[in-house]
Protein backbone atom coordinates (compact mmCIF):
# COMPACT_ATOMS: atom_id res chain seq x y z
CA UNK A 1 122.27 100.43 21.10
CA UNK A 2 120.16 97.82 22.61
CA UNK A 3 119.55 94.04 21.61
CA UNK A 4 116.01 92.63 22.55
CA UNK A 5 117.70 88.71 22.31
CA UNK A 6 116.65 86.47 24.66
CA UNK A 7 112.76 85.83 23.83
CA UNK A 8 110.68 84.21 26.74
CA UNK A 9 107.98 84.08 24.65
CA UNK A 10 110.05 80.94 23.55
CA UNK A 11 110.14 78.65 26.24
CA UNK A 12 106.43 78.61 27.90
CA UNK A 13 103.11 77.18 26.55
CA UNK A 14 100.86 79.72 25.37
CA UNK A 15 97.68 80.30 26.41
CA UNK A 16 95.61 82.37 24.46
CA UNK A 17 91.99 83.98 24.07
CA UNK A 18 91.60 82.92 20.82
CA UNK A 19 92.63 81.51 17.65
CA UNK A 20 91.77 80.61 14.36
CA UNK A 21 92.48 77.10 12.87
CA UNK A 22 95.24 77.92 10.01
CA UNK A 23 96.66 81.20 12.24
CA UNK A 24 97.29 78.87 15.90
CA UNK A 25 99.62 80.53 18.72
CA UNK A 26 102.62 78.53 18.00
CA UNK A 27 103.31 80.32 14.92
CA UNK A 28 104.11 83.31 18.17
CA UNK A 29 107.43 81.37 18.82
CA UNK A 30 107.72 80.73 14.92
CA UNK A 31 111.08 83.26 14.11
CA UNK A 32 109.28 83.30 10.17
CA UNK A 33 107.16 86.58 10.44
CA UNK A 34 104.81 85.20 7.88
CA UNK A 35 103.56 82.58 10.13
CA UNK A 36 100.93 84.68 11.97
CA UNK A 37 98.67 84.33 15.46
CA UNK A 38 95.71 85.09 14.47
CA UNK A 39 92.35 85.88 16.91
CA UNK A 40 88.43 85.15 16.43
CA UNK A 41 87.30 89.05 17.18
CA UNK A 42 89.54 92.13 17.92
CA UNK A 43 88.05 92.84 21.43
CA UNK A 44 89.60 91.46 24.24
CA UNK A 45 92.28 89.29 23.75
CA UNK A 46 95.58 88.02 25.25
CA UNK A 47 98.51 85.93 25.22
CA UNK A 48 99.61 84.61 28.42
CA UNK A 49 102.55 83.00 30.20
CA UNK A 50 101.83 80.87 33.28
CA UNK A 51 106.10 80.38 34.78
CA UNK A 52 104.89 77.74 37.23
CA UNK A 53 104.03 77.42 40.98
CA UNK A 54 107.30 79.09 42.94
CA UNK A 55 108.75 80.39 39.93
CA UNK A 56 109.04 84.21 38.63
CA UNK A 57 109.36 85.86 34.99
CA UNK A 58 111.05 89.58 34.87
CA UNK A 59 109.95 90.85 31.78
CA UNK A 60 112.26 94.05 30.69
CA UNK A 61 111.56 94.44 27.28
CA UNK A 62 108.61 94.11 24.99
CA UNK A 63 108.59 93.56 21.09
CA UNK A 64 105.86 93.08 18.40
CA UNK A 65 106.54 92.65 14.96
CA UNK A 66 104.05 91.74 11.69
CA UNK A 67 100.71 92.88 13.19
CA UNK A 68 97.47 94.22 11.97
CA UNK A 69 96.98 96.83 15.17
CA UNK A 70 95.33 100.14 14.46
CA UNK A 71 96.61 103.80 16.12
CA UNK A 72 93.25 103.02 18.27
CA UNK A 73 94.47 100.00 19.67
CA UNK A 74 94.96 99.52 23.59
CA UNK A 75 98.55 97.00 23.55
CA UNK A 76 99.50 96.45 26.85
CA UNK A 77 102.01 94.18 28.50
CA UNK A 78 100.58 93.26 32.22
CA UNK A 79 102.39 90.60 34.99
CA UNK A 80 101.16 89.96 37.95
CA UNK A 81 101.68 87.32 41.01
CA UNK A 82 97.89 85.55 40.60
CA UNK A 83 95.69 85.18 37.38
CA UNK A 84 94.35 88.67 37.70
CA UNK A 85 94.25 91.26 35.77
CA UNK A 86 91.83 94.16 36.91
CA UNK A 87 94.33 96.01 38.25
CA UNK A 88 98.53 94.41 37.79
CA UNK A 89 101.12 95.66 39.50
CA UNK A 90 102.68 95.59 36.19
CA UNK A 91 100.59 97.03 33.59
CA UNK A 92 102.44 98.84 30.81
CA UNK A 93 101.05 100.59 27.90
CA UNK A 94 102.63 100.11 24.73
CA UNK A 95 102.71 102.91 21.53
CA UNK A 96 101.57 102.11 18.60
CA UNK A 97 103.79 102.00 15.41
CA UNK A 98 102.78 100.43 11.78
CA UNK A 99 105.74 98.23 11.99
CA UNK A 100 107.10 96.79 15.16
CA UNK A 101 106.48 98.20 18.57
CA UNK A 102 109.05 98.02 21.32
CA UNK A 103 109.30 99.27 25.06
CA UNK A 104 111.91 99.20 27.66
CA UNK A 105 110.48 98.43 31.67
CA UNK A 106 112.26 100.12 34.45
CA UNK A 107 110.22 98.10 36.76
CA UNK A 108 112.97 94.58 37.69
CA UNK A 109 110.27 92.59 39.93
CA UNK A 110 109.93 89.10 38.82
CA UNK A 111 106.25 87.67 38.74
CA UNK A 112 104.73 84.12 37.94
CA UNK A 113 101.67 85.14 34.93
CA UNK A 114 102.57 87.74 31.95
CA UNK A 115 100.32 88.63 29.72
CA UNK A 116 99.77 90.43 25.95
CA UNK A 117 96.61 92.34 25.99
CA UNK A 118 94.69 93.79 22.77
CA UNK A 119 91.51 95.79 22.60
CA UNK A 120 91.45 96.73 18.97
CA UNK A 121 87.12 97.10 18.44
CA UNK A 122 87.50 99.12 15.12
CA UNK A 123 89.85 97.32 13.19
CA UNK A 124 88.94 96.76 9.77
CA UNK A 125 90.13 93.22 9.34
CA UNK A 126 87.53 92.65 12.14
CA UNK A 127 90.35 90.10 13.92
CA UNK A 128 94.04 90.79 15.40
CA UNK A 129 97.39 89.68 13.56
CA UNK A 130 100.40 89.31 15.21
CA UNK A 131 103.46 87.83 14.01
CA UNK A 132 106.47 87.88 16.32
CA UNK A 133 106.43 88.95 20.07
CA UNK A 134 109.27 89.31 22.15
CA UNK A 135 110.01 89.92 25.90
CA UNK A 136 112.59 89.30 28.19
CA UNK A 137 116.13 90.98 28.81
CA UNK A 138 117.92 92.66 26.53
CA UNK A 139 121.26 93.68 25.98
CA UNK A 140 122.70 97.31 26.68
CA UNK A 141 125.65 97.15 23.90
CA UNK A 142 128.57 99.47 23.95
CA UNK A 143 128.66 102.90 22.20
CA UNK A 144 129.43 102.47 18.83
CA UNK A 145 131.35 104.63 16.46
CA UNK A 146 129.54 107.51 14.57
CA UNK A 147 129.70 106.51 11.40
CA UNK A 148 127.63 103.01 11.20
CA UNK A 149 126.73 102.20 7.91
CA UNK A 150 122.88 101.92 7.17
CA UNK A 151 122.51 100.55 3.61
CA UNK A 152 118.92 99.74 2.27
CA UNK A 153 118.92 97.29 -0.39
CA UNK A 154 116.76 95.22 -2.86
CA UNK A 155 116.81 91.53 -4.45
CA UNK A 156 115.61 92.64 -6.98
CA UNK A 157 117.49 91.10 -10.23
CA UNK A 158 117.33 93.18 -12.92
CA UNK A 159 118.95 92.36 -16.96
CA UNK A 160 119.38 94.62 -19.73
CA UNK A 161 118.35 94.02 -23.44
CA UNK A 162 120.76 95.07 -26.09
CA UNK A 163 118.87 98.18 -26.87
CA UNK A 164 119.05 99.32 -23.10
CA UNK A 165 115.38 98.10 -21.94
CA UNK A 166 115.06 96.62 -18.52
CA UNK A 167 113.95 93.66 -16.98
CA UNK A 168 113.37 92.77 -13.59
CA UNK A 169 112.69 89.99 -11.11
CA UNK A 170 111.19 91.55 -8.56
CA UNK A 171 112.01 90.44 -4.91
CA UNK A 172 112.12 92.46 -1.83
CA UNK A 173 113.58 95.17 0.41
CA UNK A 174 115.34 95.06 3.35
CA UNK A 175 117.95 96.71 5.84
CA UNK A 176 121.45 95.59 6.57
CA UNK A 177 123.36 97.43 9.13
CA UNK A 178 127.39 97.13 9.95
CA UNK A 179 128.22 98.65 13.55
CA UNK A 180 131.60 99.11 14.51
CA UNK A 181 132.18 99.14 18.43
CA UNK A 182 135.65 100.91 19.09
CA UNK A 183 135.79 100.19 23.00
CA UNK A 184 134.49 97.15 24.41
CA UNK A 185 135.12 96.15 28.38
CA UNK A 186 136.23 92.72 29.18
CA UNK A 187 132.31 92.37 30.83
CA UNK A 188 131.18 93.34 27.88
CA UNK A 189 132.78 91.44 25.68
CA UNK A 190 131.83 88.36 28.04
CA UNK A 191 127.96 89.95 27.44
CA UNK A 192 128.49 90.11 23.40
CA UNK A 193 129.57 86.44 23.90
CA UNK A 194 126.74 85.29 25.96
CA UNK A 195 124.70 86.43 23.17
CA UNK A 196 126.41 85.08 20.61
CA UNK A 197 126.17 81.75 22.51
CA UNK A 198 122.82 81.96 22.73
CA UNK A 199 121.30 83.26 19.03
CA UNK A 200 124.81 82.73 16.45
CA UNK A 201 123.82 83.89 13.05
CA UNK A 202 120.90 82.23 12.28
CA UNK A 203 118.44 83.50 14.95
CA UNK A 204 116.92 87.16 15.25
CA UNK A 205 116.93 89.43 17.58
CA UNK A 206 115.32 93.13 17.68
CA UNK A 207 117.76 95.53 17.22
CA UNK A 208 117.16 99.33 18.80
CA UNK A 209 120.34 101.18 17.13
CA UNK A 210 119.57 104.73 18.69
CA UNK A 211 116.57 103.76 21.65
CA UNK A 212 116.59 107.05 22.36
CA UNK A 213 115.78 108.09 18.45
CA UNK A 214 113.73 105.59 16.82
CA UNK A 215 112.14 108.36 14.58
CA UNK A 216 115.48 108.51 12.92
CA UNK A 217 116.14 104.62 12.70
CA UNK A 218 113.31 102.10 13.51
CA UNK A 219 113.59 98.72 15.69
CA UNK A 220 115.07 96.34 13.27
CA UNK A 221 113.59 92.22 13.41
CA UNK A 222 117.46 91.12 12.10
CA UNK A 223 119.93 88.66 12.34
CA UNK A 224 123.56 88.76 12.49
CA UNK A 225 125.07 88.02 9.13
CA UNK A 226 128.84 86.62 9.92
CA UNK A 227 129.85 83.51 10.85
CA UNK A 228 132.08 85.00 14.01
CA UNK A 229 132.56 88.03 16.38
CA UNK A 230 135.99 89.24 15.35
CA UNK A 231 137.48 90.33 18.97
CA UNK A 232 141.05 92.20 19.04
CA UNK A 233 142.56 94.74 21.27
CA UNK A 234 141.78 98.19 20.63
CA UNK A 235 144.81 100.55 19.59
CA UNK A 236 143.38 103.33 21.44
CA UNK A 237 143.43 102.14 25.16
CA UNK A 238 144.81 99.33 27.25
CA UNK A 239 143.07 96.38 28.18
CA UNK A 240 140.10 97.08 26.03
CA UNK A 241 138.63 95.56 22.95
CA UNK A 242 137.03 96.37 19.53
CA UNK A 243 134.62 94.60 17.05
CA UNK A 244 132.16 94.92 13.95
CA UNK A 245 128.81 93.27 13.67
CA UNK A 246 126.95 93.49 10.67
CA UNK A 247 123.14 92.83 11.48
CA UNK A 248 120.13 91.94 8.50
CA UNK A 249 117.02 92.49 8.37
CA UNK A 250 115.22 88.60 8.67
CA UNK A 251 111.20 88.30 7.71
């Protein structure tokens, strides 16, 4: 299970290729996915991170949520140590997915510019959408017990009339998951902490519950939804620890 928490994208100035006036780039570091980027054409464009002269980014995890990308889009993240960007030493391709794309970097070498970079010529909407990037580090969480609960669930309010008809308010649909971690290290308990510290309950995070299976269970845009991190010592071994986090789904 892997947490994509700690969001660059969040503490640089953008700069951008494009925008248009009601869809500007800081609604990129909104956490609202309904405040959208939004570009002038779908050819060609980028979002880009300049860290400073003498100072390095190490992007190890990339996430895109609320976009209007088609299955013929080139998404790429690229870094490199100058403005250039014919050929990066990073230069990673990211798969497309109708809901939010995510990718894990096994390449750890920290570099000053990073860069989004969309080629989308045939979409219909005849401009790019994006919602909510993410990169950064991420956090490699303990293995969790087998038997998480994965409710999906409405807010939807619906009444009944006295002759059985009903009536509904419609709302929406979302995910809520409750993960119970059985084992938990002293490190990574301090991890789970510096996490907490840095996002609490009202900030969200991507959520990968199987990275190795997102066919079964897609990345997850969520917050946690408690208050605390409950830590106690686990019954089943010595010097170890054991928590639940319940995680839902934010828009």
């Amino acid at each position: 299970m892997i947490l994509l928490y700690k969001n660059l994208i969040d503490d640089y100035m953008l700069q951008i290729s494009s925008e248009q006036g009601n869809f500007p780039a800081e609604n990129l570091q909104d956490i609202h996915l309904i405040n959208t980027w939004r570009t002038n054409s779908p050819e060609e464009q980028y979002i880009k991170i300049d860290a400073g002269a003498g100072n390095t980014i190490t992007p190890k995890c990339v996430a895109i949520a609320k976009h209007n990308l088609t299955s013929g889009a080139t998404i790429k993240l690229q870094a490199n140590s100058s403005d250039s960007w014919g050929s990066p030493p990073l230069d990673e391709t990211i798969s497309h997915a109708v809901d939010i794309m995510t990718k894990i970097f096994a390449n750890l070498t920290g570099y000053r510019y990073v860069r989004y970079y969309f080629h989308d010529p045939t979409n219909p909407d005849g401009y790019i959408e994006i919602g909510r990037p993410s990169f950064g580090g991420y956090l490699q969480l303990p293995p969790i017990a087998p038997d998480p609960e994965i409710p999906y669930g409405t807010t939807t309010r619906v009444s009944t009339s006295i002759t059985g008809q009903p009536y509904a308010d419609k709302g929406y649909k979302f995910r809520q998951l409750k993960v119970h971690y059985p084992m938990i290290s002293e490190s990574e308990r301090a991890q789970i902490k510096s996490m907490w510290n840095e996002v609490e309950n009202d900030k969200p995070v991507f959520l990968l519950l199987w990275e190795d299976s997102l066919d079964i269970e897609r990345p997850l845009y969520c917050r946690i939804n408690q208050a605390e991190i409950p830590f106690k010592r686990s019954p089943e071994r010595a010097l170890m620890w054991e928590t639940e986090i319940e995680f839902l789904e934010a828009f």
